[in-house]
N, C-alpha and C. Protein backbone atom coordinates (compact mmCIF):
# COMPACT_ATOMS: atom_id res chain seq x y z
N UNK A 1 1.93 -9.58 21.90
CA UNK A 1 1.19 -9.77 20.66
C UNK A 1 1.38 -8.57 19.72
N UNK A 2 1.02 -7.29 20.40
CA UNK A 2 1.31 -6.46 19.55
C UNK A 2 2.84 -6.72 19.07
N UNK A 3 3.89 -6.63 19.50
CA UNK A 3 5.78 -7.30 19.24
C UNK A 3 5.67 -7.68 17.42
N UNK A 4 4.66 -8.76 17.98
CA UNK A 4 4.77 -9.32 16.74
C UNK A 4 4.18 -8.89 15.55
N UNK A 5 2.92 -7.82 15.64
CA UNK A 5 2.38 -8.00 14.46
C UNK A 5 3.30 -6.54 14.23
N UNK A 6 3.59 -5.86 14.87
CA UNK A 6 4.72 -4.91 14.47
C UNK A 6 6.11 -5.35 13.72
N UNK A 7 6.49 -6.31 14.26
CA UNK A 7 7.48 -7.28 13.47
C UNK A 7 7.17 -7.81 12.04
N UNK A 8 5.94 -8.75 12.10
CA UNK A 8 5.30 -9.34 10.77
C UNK A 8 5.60 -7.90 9.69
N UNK A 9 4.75 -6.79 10.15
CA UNK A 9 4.52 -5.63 9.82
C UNK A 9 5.79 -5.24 9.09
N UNK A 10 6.60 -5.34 9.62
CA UNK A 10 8.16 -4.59 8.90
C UNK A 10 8.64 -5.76 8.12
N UNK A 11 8.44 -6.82 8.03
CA UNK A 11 9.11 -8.47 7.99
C UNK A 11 8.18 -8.00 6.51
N UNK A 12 6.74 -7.88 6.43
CA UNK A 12 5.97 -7.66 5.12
C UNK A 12 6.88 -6.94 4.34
N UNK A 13 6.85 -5.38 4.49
CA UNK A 13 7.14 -4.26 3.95
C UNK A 13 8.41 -4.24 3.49
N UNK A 14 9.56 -4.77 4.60
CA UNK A 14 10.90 -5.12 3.94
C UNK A 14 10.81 -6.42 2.37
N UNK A 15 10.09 -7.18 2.20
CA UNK A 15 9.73 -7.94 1.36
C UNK A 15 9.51 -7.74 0.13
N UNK A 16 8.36 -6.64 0.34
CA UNK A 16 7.44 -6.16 -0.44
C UNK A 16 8.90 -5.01 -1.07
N UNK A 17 9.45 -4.22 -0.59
CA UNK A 17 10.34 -3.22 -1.11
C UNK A 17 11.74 -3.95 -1.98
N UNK A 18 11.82 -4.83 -1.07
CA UNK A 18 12.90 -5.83 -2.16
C UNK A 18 12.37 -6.44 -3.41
N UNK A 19 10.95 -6.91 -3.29
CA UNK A 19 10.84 -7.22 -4.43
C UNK A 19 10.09 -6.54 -5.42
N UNK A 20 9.49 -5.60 -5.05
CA UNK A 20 9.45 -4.44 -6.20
C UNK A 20 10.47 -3.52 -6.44
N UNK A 21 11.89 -3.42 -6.12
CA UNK A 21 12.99 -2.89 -6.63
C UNK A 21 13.93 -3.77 -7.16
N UNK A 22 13.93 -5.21 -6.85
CA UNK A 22 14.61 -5.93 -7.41
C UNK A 22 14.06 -6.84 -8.67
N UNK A 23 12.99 -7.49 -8.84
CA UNK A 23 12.08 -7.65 -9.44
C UNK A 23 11.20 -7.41 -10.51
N UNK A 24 10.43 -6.85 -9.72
CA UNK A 24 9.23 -6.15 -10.51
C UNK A 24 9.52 -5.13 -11.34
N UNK A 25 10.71 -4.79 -11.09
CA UNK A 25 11.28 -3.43 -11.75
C UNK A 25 11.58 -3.79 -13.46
N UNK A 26 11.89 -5.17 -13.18
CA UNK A 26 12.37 -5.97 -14.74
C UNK A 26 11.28 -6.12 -15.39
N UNK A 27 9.91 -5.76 -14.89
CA UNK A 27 8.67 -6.30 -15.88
C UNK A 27 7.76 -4.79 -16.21
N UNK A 28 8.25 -3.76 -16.43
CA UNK A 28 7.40 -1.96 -16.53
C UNK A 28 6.94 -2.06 -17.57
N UNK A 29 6.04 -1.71 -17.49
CA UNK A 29 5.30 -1.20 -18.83
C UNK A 29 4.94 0.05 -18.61
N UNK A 30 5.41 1.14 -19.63
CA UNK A 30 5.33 2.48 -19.84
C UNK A 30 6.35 3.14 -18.38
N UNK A 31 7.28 2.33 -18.02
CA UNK A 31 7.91 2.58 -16.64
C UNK A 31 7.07 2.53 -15.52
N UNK A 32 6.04 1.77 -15.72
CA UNK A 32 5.06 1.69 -14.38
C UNK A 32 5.09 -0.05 -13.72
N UNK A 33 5.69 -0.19 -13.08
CA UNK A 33 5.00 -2.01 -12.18
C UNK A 33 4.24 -1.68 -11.23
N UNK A 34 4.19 -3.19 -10.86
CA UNK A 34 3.50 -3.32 -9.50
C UNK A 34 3.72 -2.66 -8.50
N UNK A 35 2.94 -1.96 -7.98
CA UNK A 35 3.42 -1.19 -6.62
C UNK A 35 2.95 -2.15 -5.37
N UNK A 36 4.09 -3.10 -5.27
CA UNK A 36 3.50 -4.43 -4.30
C UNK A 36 3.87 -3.71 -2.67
N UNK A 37 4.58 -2.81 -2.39
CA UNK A 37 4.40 -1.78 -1.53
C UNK A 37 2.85 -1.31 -0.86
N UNK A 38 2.46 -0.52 -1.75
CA UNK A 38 1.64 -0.09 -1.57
C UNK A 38 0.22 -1.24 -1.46
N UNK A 39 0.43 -2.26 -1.96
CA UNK A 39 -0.61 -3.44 -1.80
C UNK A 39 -0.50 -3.72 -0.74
N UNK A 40 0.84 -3.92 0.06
CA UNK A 40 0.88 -4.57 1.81
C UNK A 40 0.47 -3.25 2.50
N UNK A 41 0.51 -2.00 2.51
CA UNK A 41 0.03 -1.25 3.15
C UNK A 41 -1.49 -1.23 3.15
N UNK A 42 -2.13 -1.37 1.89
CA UNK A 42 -3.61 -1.12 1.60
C UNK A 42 -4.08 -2.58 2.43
N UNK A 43 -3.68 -3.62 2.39
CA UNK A 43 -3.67 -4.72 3.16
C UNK A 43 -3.23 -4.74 4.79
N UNK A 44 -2.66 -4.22 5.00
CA UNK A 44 -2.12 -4.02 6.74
C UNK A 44 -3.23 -2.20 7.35
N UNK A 45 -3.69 -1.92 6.31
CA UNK A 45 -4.69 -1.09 6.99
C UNK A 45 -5.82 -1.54 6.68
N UNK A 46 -6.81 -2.10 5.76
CA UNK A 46 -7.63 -2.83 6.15
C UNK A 46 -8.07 -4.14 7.12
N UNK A 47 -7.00 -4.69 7.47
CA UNK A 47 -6.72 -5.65 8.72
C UNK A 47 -6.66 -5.05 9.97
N UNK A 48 -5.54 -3.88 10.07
CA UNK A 48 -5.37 -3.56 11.32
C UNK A 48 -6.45 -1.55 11.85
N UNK A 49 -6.97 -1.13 10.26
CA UNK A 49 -7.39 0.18 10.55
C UNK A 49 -6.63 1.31 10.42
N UNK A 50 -6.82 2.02 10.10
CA UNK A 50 -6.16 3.82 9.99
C UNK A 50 -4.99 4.10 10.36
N UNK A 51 -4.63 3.83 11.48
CA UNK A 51 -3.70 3.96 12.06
C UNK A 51 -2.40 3.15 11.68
N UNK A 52 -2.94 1.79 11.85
CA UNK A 52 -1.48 0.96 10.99
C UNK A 52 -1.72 1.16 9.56
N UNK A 53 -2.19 1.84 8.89
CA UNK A 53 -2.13 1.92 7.54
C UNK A 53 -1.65 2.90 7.47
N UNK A 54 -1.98 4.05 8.51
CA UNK A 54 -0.73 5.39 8.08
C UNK A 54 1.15 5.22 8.48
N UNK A 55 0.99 4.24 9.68
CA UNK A 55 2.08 4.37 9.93
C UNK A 55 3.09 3.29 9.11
N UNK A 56 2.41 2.20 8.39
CA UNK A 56 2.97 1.20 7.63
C UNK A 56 3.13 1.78 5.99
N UNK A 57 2.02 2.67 6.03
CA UNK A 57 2.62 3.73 4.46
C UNK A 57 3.21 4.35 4.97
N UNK A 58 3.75 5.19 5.65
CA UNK A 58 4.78 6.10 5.84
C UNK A 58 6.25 5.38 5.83
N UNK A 59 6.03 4.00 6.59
CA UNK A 59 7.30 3.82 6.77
C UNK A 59 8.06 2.69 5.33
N UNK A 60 6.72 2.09 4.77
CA UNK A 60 7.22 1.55 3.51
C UNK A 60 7.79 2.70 2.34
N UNK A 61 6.65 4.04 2.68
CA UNK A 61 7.02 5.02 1.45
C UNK A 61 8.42 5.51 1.89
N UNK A 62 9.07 5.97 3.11
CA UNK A 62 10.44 6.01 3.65
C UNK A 62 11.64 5.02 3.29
N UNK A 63 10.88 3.01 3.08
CA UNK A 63 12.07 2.54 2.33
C UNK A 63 12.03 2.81 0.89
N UNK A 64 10.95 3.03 0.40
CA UNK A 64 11.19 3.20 -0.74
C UNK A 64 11.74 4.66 -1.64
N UNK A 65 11.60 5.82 -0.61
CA UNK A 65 12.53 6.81 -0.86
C UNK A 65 14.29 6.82 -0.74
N UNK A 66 14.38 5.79 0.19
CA UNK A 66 15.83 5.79 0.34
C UNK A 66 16.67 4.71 -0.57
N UNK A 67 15.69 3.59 -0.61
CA UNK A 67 16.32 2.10 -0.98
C UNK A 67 16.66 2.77 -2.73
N UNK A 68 18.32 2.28 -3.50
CA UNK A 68 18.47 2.74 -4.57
C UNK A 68 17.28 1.70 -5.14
N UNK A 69 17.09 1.95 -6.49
CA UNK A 69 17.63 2.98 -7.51
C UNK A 69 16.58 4.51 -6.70
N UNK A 70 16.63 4.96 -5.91
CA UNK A 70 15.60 6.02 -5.72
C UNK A 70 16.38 7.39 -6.53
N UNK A 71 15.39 8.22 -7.45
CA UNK A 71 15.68 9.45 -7.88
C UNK A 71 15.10 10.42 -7.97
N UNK A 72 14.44 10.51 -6.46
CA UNK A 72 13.75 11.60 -6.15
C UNK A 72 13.57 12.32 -4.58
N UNK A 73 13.03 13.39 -4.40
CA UNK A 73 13.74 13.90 -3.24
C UNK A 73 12.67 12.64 -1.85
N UNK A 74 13.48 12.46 -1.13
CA UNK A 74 13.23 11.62 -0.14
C UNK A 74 11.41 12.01 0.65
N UNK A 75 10.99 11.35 1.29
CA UNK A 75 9.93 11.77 1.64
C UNK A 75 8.48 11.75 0.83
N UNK A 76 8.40 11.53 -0.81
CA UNK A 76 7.47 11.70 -1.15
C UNK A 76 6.49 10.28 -1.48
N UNK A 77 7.20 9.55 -1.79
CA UNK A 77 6.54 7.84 -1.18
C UNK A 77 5.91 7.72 -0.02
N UNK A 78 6.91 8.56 0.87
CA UNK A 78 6.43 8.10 2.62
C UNK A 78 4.55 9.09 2.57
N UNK A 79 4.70 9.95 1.92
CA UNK A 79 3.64 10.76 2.23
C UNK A 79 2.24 10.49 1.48
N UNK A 80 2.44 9.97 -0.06
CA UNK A 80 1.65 9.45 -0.82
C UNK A 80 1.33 7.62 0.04
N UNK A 81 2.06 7.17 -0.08
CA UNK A 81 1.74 5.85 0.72
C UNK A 81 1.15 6.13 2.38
N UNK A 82 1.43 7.17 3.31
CA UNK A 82 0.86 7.21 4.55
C UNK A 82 -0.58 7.58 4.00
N UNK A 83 -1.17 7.88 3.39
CA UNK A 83 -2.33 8.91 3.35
C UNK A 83 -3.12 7.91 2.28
N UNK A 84 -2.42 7.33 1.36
CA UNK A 84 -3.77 5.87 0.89
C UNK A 84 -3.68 4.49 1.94
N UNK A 85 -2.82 4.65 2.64
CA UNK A 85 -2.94 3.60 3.65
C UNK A 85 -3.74 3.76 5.02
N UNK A 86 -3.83 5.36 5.62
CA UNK A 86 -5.00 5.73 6.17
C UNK A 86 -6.63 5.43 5.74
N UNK A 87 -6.83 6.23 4.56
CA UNK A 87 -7.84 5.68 3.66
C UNK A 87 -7.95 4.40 3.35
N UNK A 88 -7.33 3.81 3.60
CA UNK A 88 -7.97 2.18 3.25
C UNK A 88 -8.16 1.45 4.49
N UNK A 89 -7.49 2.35 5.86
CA UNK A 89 -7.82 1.96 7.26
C UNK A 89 -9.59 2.35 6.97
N UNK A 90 -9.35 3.79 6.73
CA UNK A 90 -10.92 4.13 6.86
C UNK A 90 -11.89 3.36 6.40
N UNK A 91 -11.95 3.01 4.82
CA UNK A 91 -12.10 2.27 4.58
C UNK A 91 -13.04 1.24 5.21
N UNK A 92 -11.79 0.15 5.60
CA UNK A 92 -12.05 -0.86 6.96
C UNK A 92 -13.24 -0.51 7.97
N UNK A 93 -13.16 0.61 8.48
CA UNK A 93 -13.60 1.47 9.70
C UNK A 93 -14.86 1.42 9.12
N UNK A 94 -15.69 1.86 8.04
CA UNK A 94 -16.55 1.87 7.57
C UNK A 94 -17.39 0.68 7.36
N UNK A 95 -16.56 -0.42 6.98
CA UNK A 95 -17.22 -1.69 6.48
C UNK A 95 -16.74 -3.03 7.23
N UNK A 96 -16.81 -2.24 8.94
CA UNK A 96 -16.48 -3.19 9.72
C UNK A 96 -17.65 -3.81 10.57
N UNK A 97 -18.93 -3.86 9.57
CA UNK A 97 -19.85 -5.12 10.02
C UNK A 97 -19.98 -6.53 9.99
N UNK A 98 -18.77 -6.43 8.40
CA UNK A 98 -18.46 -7.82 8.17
C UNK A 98 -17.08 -7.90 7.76
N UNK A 99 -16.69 -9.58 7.32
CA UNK A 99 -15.65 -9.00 6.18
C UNK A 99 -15.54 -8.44 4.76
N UNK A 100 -14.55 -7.79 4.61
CA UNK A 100 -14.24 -6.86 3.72
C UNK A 100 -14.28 -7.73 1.52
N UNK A 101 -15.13 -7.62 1.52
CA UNK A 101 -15.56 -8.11 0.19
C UNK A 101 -14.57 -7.80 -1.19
N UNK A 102 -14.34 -8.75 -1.61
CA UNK A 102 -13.65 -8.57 -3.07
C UNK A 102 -13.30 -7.41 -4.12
N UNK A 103 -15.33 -7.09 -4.20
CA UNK A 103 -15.43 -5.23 -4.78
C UNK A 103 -14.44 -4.82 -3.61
N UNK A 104 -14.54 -4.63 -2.51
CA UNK A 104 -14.36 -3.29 -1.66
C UNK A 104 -12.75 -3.62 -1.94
N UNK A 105 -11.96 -4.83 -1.69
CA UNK A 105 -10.66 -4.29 -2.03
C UNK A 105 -10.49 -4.10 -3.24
N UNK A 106 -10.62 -4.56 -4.62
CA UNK A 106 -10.60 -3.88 -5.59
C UNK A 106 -10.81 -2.58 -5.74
N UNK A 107 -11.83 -2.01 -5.08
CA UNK A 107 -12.11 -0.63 -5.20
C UNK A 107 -11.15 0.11 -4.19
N UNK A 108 -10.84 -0.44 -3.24
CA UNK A 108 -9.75 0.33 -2.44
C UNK A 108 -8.08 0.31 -2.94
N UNK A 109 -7.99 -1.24 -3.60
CA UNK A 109 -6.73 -0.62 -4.50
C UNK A 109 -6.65 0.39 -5.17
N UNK A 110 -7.52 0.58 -6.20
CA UNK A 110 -7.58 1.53 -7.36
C UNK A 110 -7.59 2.62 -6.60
N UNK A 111 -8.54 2.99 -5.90
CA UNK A 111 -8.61 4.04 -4.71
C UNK A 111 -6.80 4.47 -4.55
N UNK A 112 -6.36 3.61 -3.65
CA UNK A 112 -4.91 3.91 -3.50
C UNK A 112 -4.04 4.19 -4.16
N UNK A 113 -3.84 3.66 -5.32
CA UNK A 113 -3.11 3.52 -6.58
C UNK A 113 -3.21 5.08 -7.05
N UNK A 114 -4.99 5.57 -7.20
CA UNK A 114 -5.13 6.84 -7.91
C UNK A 114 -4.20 8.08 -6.78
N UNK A 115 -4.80 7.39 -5.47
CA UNK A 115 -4.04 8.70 -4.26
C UNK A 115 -2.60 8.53 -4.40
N UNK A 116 -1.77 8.00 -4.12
CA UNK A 116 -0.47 7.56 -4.46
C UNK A 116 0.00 8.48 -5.28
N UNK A 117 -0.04 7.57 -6.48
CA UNK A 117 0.69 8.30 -7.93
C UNK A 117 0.32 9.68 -7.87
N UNK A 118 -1.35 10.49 -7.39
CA UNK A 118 -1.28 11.69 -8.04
C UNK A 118 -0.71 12.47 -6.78
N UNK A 119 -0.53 12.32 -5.37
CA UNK A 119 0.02 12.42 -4.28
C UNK A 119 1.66 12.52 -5.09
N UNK A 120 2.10 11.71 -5.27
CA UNK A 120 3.70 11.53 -5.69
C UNK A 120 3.87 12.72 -6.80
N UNK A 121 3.07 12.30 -7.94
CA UNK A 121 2.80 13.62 -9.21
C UNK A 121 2.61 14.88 -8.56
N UNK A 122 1.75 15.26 -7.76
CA UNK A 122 1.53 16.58 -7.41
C UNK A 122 2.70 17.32 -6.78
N UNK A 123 3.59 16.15 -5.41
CA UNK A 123 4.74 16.67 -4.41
C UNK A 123 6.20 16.76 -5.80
N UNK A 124 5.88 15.98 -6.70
CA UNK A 124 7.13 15.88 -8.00
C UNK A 124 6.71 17.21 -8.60
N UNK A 125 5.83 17.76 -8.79
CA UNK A 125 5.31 19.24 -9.44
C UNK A 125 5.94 20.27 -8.76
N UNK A 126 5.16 20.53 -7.50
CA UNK A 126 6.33 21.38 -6.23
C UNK A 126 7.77 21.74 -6.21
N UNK A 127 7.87 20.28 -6.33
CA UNK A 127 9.47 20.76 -6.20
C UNK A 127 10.41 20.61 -7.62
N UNK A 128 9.54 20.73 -8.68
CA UNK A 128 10.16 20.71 -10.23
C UNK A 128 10.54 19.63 -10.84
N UNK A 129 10.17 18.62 -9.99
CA UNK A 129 10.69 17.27 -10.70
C UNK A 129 10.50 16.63 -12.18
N UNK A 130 11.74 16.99 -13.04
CA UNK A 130 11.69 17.18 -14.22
C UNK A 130 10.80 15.36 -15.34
N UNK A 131 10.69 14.59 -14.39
CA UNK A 131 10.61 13.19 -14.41
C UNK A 131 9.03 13.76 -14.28
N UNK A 132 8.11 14.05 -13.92
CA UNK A 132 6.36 14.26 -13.69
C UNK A 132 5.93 15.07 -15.25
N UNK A 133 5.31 13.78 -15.55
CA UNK A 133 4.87 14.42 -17.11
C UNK A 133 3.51 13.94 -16.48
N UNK A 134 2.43 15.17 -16.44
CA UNK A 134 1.00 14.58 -16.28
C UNK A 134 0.62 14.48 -17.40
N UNK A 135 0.86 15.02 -18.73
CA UNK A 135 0.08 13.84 -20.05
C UNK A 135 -0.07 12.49 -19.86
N UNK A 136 0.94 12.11 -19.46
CA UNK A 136 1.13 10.29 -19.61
C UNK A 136 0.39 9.94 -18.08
N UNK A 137 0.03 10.95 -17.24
CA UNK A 137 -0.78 10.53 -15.87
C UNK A 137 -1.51 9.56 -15.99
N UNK A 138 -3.01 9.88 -16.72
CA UNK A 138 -3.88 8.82 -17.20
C UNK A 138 -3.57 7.37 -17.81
N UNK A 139 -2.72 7.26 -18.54
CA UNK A 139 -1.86 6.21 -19.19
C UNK A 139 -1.33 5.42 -17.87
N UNK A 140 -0.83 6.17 -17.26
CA UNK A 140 0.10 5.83 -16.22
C UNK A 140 -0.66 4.91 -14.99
N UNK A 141 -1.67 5.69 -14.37
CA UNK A 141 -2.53 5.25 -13.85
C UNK A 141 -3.62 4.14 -14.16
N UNK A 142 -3.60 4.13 -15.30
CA UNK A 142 -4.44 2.78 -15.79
C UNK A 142 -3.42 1.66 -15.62
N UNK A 143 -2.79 1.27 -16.09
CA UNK A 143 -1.36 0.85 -16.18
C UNK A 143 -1.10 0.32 -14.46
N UNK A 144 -0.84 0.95 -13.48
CA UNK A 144 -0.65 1.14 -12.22
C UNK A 144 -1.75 0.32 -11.81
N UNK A 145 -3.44 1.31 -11.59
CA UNK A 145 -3.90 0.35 -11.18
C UNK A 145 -4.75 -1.51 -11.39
N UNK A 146 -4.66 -1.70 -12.64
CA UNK A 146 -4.54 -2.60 -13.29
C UNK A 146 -3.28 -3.60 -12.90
N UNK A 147 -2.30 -3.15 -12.87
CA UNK A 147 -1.10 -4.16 -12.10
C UNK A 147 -1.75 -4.20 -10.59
N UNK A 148 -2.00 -3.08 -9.66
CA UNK A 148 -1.81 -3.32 -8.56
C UNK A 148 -3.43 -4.44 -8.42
N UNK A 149 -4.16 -4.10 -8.74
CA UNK A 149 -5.42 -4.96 -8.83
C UNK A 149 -4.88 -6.32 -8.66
N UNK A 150 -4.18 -6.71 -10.04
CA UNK A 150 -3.99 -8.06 -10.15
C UNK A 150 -2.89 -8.67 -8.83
N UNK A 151 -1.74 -7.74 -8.58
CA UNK A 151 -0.83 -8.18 -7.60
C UNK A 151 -1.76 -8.90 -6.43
N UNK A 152 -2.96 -7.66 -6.13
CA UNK A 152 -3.63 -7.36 -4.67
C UNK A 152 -4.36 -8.88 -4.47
N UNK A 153 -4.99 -9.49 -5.77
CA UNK A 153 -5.42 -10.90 -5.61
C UNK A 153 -4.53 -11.85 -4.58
N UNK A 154 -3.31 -11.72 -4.55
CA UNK A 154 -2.27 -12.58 -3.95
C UNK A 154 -2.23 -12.45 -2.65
N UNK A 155 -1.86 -11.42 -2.84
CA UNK A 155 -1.05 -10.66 -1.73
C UNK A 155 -2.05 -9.99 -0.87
N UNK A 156 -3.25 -9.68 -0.80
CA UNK A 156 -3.84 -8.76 0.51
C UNK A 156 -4.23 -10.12 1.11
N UNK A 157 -5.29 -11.12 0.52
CA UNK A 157 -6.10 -12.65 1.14
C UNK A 157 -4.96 -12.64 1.95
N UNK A 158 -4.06 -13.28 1.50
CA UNK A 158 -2.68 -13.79 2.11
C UNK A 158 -2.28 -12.40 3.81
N UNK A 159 -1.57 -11.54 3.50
CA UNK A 159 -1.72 -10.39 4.69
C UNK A 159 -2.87 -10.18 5.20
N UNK A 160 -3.74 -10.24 4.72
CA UNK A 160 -4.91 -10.31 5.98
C UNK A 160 -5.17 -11.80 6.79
N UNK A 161 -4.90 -12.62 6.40
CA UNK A 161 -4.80 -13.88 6.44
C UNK A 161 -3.94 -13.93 8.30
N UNK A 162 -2.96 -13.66 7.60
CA UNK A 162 -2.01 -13.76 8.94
C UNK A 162 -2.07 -13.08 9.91
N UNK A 163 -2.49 -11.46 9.70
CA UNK A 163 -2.64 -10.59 10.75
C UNK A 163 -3.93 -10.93 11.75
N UNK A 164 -4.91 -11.54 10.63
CA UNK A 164 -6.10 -11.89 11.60
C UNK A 164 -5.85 -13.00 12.45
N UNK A 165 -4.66 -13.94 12.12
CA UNK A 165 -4.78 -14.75 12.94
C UNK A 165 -3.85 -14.55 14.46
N UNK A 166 -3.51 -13.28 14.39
CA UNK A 166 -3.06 -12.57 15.84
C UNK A 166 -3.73 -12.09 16.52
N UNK A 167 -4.90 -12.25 16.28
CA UNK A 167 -5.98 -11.87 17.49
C UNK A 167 -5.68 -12.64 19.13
N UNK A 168 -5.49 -12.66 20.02
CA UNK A 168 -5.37 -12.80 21.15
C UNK A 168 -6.90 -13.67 21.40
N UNK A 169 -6.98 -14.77 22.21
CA UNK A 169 -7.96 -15.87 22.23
C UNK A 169 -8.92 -14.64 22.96
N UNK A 170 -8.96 -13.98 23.78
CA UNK A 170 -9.50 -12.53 24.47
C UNK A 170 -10.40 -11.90 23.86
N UNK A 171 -9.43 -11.24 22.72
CA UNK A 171 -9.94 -10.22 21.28
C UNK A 171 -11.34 -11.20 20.47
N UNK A 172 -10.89 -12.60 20.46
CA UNK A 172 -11.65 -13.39 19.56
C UNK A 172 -12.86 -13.53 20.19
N UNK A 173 -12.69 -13.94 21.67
CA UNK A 173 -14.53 -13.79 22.03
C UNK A 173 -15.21 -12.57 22.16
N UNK A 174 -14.97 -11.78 21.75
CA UNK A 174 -15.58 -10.22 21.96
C UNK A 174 -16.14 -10.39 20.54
N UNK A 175 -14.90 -11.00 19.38
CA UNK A 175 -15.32 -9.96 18.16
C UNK A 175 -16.53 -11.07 17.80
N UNK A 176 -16.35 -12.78 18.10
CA UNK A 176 -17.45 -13.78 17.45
C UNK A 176 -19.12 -13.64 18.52
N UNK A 177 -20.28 -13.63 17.97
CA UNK A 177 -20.93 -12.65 18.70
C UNK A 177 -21.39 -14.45 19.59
């Protein structure tokens, strides 16, 4: 069981990276789209918790450092995406009396969206990355999370959707009281 949702897991993220580099890339406003990446992560850690949310941002922010058009030093996707995909495990962890309500992912996109970009902005500062204009941050970020909001309607229901239904018949009488 686990096989698979590790599979689904990469089967998402490979998806999600093709079609926000192939795609979504054609629709920017102010050079910002959908970060539909970062939506399956914020979605595969509220389903699965902290842990698959760090290791499913790390490894989506890793395709998306390598996969072209990338023009920046490798690693800084993986690190901004591991660390809002933890947080939205936490998240989970927190508001695991019930299910996870509409506000709460809305508020955990934006949440992510803000860690992300200023995560990416801050590691692009470091190392001089002539492309990090924080004037246009705010701009940028509205922009960002406003797309990712709207993407997240689709796309988290849907990924949580499926992951929950890998519960093991086992797992299911424990969790229904």
């Amino acid at each position: 069981m686990i096989a698979l949702r590790i599979g689904l897991a990469a089967l998402f993220l490979m998806v999600a990276v093709t079609v926000q580099t192939s795609v979504l890339s054609n629709i920017a406003v102010a050079g910002v789209t959908c970060d539909l990446v970062l939506i399956v992560v914020i979605a595969l850690g509220l389903s699965r918790g902290p842990e698959w949310g760090a290791i499913t941002g790390f490894t989506g922010g890793l395709l998306l450092d390598v996969v072209p058009p990338a023009d920046h030093t490798a690693g800084r996707w993986a690190l901004a995406l591991a660390i809002a995909g933890y947080v939205a495990g936490l998240i989970r962890r927190e508001t695991s009396t019930g299910p996870v309500g509409p506000l709460i992912v809305a508020a955990t996109v934006v949440l992510g969206a803000t860690l992300s970009l200023f995560i990416y902005c801050a590691t692009g500062s470091l190392l001089h990355d002539p492309s990090v204009d924080w004037g246009e941050f705010g701009v940028r970020l509205g922009i960002a999370a406003g797309y990712d909001v709207v993407g997240a309607i689709v796309v988290i229901p849907l990924v949580m959707w499926i992951m929950g239904r890998l519960v093991p018949p086992r797992e299911r009488r424990r969790v229904l009281p």
